[in-house]
Protein backbone atom coordinates (compact mmCIF):
# COMPACT_ATOMS: atom_id res chain seq x y z
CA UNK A 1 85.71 44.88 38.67
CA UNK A 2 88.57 47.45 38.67
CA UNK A 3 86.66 49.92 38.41
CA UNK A 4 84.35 49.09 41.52
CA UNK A 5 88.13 48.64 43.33
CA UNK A 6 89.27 51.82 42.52
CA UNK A 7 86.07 53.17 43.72
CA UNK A 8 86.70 51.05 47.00
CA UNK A 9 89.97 52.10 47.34
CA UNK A 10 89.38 55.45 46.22
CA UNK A 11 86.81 55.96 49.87
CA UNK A 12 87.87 57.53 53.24
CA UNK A 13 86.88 54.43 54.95
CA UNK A 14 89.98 52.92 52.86
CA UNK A 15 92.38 55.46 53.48
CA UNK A 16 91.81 55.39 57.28
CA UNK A 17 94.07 52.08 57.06
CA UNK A 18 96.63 53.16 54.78
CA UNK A 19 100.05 54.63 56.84
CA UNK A 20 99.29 57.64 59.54
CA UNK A 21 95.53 58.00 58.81
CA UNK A 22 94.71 56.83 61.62
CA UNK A 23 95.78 59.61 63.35
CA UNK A 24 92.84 61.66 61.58
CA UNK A 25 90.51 59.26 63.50
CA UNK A 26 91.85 61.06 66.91
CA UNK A 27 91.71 64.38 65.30
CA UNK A 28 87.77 63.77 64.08
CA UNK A 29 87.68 62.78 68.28
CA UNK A 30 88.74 66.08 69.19
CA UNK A 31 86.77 67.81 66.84
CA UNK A 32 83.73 66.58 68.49
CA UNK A 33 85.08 66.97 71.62
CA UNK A 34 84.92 70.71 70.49
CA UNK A 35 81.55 70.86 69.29
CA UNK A 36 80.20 69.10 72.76
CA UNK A 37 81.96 71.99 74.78
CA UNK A 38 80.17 74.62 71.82
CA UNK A 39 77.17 73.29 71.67
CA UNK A 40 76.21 71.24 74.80
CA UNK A 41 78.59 73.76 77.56
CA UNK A 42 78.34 76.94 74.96
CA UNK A 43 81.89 77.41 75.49
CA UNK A 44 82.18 80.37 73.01
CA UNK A 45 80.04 78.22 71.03
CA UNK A 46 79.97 80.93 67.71
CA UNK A 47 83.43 80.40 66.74
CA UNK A 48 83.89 76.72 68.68
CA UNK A 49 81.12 75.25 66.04
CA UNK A 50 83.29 76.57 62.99
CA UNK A 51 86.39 75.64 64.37
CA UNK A 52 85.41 72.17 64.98
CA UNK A 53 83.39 71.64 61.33
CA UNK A 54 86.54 73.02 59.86
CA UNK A 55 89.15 70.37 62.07
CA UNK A 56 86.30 67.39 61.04
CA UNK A 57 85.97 68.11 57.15
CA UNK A 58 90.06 69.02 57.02
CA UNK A 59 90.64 65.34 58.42
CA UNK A 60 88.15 63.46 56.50
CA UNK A 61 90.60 61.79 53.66
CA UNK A 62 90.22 62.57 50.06
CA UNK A 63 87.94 65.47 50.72
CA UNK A 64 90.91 68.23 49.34
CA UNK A 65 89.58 71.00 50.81
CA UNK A 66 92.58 72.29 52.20
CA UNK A 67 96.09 71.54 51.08
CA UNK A 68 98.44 72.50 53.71
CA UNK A 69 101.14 71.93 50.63
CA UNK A 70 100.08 76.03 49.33
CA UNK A 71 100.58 77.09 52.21
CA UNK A 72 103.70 75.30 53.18
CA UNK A 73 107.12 77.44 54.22
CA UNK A 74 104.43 80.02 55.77
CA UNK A 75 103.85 81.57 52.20
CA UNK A 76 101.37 81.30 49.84
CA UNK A 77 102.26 79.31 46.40
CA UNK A 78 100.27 81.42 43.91
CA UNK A 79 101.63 79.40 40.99
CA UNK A 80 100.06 75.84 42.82
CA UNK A 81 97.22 78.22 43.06
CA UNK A 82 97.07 78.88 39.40
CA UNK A 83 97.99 74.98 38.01
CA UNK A 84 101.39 75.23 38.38
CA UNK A 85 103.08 71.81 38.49
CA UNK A 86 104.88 71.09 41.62
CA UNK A 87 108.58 70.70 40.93
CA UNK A 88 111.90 68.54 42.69
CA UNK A 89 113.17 72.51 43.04
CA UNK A 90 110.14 73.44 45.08
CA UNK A 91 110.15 70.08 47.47
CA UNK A 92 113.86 70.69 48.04
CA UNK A 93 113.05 74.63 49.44
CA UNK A 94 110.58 73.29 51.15
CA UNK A 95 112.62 70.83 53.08
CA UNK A 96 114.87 73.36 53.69
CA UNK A 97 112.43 75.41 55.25
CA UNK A 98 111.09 72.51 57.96
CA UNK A 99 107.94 71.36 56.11
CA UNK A 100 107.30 68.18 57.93
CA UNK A 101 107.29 64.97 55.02
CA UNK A 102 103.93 64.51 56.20
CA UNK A 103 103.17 67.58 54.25
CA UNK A 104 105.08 67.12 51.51
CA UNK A 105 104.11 63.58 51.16
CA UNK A 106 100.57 64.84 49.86
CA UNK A 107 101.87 65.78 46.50
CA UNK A 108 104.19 64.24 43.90
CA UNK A 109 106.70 65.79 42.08
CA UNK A 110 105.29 66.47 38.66
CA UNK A 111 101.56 66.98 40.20
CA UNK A 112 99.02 69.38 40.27
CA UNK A 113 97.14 70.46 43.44
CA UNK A 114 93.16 71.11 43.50
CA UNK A 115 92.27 74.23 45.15
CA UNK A 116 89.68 73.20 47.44
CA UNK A 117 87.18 75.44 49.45
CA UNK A 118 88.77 75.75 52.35
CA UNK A 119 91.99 76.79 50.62
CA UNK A 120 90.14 79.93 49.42
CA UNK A 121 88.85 81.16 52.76
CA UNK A 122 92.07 80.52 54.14
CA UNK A 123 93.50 83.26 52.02
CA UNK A 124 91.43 85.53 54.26
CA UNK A 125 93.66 84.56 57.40
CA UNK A 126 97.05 84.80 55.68
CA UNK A 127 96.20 87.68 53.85
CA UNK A 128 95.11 89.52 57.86
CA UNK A 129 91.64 90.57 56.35
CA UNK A 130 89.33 88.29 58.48
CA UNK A 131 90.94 89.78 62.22
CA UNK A 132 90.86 93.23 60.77
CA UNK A 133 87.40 92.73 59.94
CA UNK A 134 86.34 91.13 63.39
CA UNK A 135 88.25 94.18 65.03
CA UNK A 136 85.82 96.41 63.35
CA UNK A 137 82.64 94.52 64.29
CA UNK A 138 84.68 94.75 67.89
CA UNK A 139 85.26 98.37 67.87
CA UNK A 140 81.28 98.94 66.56
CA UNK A 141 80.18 97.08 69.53
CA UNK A 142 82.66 98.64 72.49
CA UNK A 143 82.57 101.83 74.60
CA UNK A 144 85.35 103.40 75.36
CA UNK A 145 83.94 105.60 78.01
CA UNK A 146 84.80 103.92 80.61
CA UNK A 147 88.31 103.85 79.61
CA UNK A 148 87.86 107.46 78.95
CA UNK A 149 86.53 108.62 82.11
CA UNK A 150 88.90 106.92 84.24
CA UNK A 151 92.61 106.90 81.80
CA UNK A 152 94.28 104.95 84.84
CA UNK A 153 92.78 102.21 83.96
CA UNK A 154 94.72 102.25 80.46
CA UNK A 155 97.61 101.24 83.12
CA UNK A 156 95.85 98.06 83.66
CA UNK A 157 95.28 96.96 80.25
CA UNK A 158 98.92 97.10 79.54
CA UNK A 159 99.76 94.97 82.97
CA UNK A 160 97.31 92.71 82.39
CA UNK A 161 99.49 92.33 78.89
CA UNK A 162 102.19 90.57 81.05
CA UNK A 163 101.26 87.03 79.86
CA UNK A 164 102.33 87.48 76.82
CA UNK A 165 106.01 88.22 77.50
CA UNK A 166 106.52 85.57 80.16
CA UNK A 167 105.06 82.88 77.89
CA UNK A 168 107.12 84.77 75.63
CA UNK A 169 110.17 83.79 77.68
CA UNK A 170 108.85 80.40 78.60
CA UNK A 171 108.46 79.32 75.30
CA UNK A 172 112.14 80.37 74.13
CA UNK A 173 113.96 78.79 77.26
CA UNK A 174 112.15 75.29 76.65
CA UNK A 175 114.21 74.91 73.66
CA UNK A 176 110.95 73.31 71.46
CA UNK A 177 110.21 76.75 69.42
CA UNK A 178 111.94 79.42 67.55
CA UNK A 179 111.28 83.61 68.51
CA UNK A 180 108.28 83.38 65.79
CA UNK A 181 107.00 81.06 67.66
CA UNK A 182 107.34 81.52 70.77
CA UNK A 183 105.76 85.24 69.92
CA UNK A 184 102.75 84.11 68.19
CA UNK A 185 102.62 81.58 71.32
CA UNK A 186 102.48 84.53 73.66
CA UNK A 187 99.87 86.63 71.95
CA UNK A 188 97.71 83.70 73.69
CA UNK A 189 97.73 85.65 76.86
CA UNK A 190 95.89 88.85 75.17
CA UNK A 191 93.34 86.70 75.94
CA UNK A 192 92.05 87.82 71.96
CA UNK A 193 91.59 85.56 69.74
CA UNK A 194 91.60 87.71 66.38
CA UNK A 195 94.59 88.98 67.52
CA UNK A 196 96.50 85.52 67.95
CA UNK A 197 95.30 84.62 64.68
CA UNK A 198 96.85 87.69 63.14
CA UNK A 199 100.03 87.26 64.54
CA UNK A 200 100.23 83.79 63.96
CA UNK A 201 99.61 83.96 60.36
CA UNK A 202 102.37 85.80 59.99
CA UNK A 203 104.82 84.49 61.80
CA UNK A 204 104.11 80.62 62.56
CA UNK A 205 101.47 79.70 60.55
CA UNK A 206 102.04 76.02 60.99
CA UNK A 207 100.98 76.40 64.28
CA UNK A 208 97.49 78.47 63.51
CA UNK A 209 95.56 75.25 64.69
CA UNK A 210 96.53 74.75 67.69
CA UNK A 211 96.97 78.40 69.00
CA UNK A 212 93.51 79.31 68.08
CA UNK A 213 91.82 76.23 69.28
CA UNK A 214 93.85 77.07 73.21
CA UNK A 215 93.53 80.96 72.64
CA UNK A 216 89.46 80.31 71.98
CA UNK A 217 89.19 77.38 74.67
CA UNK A 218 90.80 79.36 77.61
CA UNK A 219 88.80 82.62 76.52
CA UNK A 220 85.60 80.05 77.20
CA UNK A 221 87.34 79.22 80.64
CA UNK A 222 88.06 82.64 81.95
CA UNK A 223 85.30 82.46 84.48
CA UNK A 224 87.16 79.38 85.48
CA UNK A 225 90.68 80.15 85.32
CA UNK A 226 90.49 83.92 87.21
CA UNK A 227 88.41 83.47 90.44
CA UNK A 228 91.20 81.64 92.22
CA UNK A 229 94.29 83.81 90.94
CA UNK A 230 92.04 86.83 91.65
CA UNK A 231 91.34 85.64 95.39
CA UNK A 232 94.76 84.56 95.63
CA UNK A 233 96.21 88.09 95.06
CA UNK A 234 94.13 89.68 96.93
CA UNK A 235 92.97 90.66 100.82
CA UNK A 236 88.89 90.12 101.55
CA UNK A 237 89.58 93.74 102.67
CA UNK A 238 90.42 94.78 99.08
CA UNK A 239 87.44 92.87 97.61
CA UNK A 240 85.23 94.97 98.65
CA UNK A 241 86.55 98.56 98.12
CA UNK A 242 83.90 100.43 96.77
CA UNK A 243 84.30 102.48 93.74
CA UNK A 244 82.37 106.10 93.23
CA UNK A 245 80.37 105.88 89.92
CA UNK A 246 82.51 107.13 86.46
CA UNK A 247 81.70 110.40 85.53
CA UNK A 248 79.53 111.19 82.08
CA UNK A 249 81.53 111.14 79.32
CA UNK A 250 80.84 113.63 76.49
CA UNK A 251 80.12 112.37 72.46
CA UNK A 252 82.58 115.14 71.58
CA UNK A 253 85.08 112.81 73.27
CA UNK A 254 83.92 109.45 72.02
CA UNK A 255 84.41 110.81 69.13
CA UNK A 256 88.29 111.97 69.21
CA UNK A 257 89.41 109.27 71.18
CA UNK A 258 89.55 106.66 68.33
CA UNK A 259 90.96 109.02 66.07
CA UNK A 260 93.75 110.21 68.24
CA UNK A 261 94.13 106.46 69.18
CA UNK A 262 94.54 105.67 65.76
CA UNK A 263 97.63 108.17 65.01
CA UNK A 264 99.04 107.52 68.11
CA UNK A 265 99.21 104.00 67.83
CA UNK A 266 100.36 104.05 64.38
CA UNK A 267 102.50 106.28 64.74
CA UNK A 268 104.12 104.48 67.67
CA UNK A 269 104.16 100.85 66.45
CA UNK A 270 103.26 101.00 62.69
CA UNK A 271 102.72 97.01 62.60
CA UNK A 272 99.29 97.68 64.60
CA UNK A 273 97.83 100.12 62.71
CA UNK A 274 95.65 97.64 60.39
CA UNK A 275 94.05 96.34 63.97
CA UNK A 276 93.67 99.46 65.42
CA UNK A 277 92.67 100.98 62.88
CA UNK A 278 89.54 98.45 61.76
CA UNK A 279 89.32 98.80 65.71
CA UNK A 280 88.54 102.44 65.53
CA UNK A 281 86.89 102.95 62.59
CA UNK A 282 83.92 100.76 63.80
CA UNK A 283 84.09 102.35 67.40
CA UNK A 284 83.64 105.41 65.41
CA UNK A 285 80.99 104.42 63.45
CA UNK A 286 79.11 103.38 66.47
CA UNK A 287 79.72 106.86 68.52
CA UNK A 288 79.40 109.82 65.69
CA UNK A 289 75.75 109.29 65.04
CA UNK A 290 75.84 109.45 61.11
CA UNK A 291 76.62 106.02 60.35
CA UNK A 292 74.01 103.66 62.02
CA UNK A 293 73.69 101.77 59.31
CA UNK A 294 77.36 101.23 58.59
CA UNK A 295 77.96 100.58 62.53
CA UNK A 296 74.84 97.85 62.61
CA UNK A 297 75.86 96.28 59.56
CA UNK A 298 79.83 96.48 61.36
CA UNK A 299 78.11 94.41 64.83
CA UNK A 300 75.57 92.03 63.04
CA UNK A 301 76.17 90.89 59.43
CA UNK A 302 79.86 91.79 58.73
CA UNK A 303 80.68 89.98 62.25
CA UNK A 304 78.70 86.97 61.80
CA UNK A 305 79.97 85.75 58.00
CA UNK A 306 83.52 86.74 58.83
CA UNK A 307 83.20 84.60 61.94
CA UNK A 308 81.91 81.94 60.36
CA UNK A 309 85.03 81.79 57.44
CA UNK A 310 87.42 82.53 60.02
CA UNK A 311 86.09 79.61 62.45
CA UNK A 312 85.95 76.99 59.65
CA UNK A 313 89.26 78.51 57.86
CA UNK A 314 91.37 78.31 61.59
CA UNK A 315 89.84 74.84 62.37
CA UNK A 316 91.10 73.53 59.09
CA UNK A 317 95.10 74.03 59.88
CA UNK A 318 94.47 71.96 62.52
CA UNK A 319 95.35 68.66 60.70
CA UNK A 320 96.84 65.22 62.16
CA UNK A 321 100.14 65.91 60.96
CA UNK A 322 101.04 69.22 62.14
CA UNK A 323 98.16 69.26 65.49
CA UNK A 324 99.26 65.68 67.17
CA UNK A 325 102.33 66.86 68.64
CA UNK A 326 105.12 67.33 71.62
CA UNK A 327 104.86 70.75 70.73
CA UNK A 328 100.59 71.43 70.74
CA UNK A 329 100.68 70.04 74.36
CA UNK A 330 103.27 72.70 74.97
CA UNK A 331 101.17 75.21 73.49
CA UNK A 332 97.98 74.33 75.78
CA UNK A 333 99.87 74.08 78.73
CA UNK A 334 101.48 77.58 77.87
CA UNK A 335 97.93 79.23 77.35
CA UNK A 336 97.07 78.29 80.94
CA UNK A 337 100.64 80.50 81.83
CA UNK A 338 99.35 83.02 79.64
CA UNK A 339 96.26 83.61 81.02
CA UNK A 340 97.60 82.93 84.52
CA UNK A 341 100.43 85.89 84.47
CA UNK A 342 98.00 87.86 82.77
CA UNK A 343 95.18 87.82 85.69
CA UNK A 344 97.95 88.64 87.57
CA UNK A 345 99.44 91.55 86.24
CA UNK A 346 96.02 93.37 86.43
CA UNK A 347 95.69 92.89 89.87
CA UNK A 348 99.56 93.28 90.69
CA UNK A 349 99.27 96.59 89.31
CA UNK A 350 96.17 97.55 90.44
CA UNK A 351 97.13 97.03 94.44
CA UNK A 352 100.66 98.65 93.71
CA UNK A 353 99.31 102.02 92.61
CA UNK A 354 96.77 101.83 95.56
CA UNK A 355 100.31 102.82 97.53
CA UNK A 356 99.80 105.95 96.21
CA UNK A 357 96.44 106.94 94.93
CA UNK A 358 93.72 108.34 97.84
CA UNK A 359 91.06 107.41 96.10
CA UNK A 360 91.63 103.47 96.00
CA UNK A 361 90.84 101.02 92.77
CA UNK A 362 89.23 97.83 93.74
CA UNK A 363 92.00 94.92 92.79
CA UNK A 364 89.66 92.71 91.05
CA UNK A 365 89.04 94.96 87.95
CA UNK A 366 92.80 94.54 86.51
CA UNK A 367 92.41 91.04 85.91
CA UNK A 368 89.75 92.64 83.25
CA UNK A 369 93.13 93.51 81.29
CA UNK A 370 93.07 90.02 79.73
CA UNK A 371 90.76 91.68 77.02
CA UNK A 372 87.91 88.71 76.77
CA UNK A 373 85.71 91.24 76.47
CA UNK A 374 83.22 91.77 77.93
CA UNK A 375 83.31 88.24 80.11
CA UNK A 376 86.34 89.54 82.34
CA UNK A 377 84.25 92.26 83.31
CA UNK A 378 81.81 90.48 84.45
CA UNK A 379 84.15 87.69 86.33
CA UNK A 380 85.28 90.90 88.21
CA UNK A 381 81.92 91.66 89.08
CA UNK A 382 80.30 88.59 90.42
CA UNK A 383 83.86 88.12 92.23
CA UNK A 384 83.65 91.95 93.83
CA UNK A 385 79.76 90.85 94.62
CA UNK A 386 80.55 87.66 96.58
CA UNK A 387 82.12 89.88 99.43
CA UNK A 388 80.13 92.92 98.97
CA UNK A 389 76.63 92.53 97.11
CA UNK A 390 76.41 96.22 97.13
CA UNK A 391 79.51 96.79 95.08
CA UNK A 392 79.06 97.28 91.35
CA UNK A 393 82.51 96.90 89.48
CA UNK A 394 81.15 96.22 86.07
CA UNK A 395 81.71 99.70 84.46
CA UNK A 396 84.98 99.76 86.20
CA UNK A 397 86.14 96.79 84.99
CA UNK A 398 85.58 97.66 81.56
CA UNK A 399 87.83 99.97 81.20
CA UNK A 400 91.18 98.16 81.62
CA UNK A 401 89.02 95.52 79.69
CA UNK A 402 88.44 97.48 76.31
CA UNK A 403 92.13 98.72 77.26
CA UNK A 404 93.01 95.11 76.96
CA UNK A 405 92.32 94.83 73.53
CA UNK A 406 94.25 98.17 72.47
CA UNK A 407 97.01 97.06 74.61
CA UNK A 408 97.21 93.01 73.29
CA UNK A 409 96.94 95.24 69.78
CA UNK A 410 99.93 97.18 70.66
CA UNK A 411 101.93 93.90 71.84
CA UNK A 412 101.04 92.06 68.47
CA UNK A 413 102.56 95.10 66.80
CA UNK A 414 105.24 95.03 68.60
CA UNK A 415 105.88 90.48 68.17
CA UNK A 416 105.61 91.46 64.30
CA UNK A 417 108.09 94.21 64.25
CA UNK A 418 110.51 92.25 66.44
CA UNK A 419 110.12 88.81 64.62
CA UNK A 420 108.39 89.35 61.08
């Protein structure tokens, strides 16, 4: 009989009714929430359906495949990694460093943690090799020409990078996060969610949950979220200013750019060179010719299993005790700024240097800045074709759209070397 109790009492379907559990009942809610809006709306369904298998199996009970406890204080424990026994020392630094009792409550002093799964992939995260990685697949599936044959667009990408600085701000005046996190916060409005991911591993890991889930869910809604902020900034008149066609850029070209890119960046903010760089080297691989194979494997395989560890890995922080919250809401509520200031800044831009340029740059293609690529490209183009069906702003758009993701590279850099 005591055995088949502590069997009994030993099952999920106990420990739901034991303290807080319950709250893992909402957060199993939410994650099929998610996996509706992946599945049944495709709302960036390929790293959605991770994120949400990774919230459910995180807030089953008992399952142990991730302890938030080696991760705890935003560093990794290597010696709980190895067996090491936790310690009244080690519970005491980590109260000193903010860990929430809920977190701490997991282990006793005197215990052992078992590495589970989920704690392994996560290493991938902390460690900033799964975003680098996705930033090559990126860079193997961009052009640059556009950005290339029309540099004035580079202009864009770095207004459209507004967001992120007045969330920035927003964040530090409500009083309800520190510069870390009000940085990693901001990154939101890069509208890029490898690059969030980066910068919040580093600097407010805690919150890696619930930044990813609003960074991914509002990159899903950019068709959404633009239109109105786009019509709202702009005359019908401006709609439908008609762009001449880019001119042909040369492989000799495609072919420097992401090297000098690469120097230049690094040079200038030395904190974005592993993004950039992974950025580059599979935008080279794609334009030199010699390494198809490298440059296929960079878009298909290397892209789909790092997506797949980094979905499941990211949806996995985002347990009861650290995702139900004052302070998630907050962060939702902040991505909509984000995104919102971000649209804006594009377009802002975009009409103020029509004061002064004679041949004039159709509006709608800065709020391509957000990065999202390519889907804010093409929300500047169905826009631009509502009031002119002859208009083609696609190509355009896509410049201050791949300049997006060098720019909300650049501002990540920048976050890190400011609050790291």
């Amino acid at each position: 009989m005591e055995a088949i109790s502590n069997f009994l009492t030993s099952t999920g379907f106990f420990q739901f009714t034991q303290g807080d559990n319950w709250k893992c009942i909402v957060m199993i809610v939410i994650s099929c929430v998610l996996l509706f809006l992946g599945i049944k709306k495709k709302f960036e369904p390929l790293l959605l359906v991770p994120i949400a298998i990774g919230m459910l199996v995180t807030n089953l009970p008992n399952t142990g495949m991730f302890n938030e406890i080696l991760f705890a204080g935003g560093h990794i424990h290597w010696d709980l990694f190895q067996g090491g026994v936790v310690t009244p020392e080690f519970i005491a630094e980590m109260q000193s460093l903010g860990v929430s009792d809920a977190v701490l409550s997991s282990v006793a002093v005197g215990s052992t943690v078992s590495v589970g799964l989920i704690d392994v992939l996560y290493l991938g995260i902390k460690l900033g090799i799964y975003p680098c990685l996705i930033f090559m697949g990126v860079g193997a599936m961009t052009d640059f020409g556009p950005l290339i044959a029309n540099p004035k667009s580079l202009l864009l990408g770095a207004a459209a990078q507004l967001g992120i600085f007045i969330t920035f701000i927003g964040c530090k005046v409500s009083g309800l996060f520190s510069s870390a996190e009000a940085a990693s916060i901001g990154i939101i409005g890069g509208a890029d969610g490898p690059t969030a991911i980066f910068v919040t591993a580093m600097l407010a890991p805690a919150l890696l949950g619930p930044i990813a889930v609003s960074a991914y869910s509002y990159m899903a809604l950019v068709p959404v979220i633009q239109p109105p902020i786009m019509k709202a900034l702009t005359t019908e008149k401006e709609r439908q200013i008609v762009m001449k066609p880019l001119r042909e850029v040369s492989k000799k070209e495609k072919i420097f750019f992401p090297v000098v890119v690469t120097v230049f960046v690094a040079l200038l903010v030395p904190s974005a060179a592993p993004l950039i760089a992974c950025l580059m080297l599979g935008n080279l691989a794609k334009e030199c010719g010699v390494l198809d194979r490298l440059s296929k494997a960079m878009q298909n395989e290397l892209m789909n299993i790092v997506t797949i560890f980094l979905g499941i890995s990211v949806g996995a922080t985002a347990t009861a005790a650290t995702f139900l919250s004052v302070r998630t809401l907050a962060i939702m509520g902040m991505g909509v700024v984000a995104f919102g200031f971000g649209t804006a800044g594009g377009v802002l831009l975009a009409k103020f240097m029509n004061l002064f340029l004679k041949e004039k740059i159709n509006p709608l293609i800065g709020s391509a800045g957000v990065s999202a690529v390519p889907m804010a490209a093409r929300v500047s183009q169905k826009v631009g074709q509502q009031y002119n069906p002859s208009n083609f702003l696609l190509m355009h758009a896509m410049g201050p759209n791949v300049a997006g993701v060098i720019g909300s590279a650049i501002a990540a850099g920048v976050l890190i070397s400011l609050f790291g």
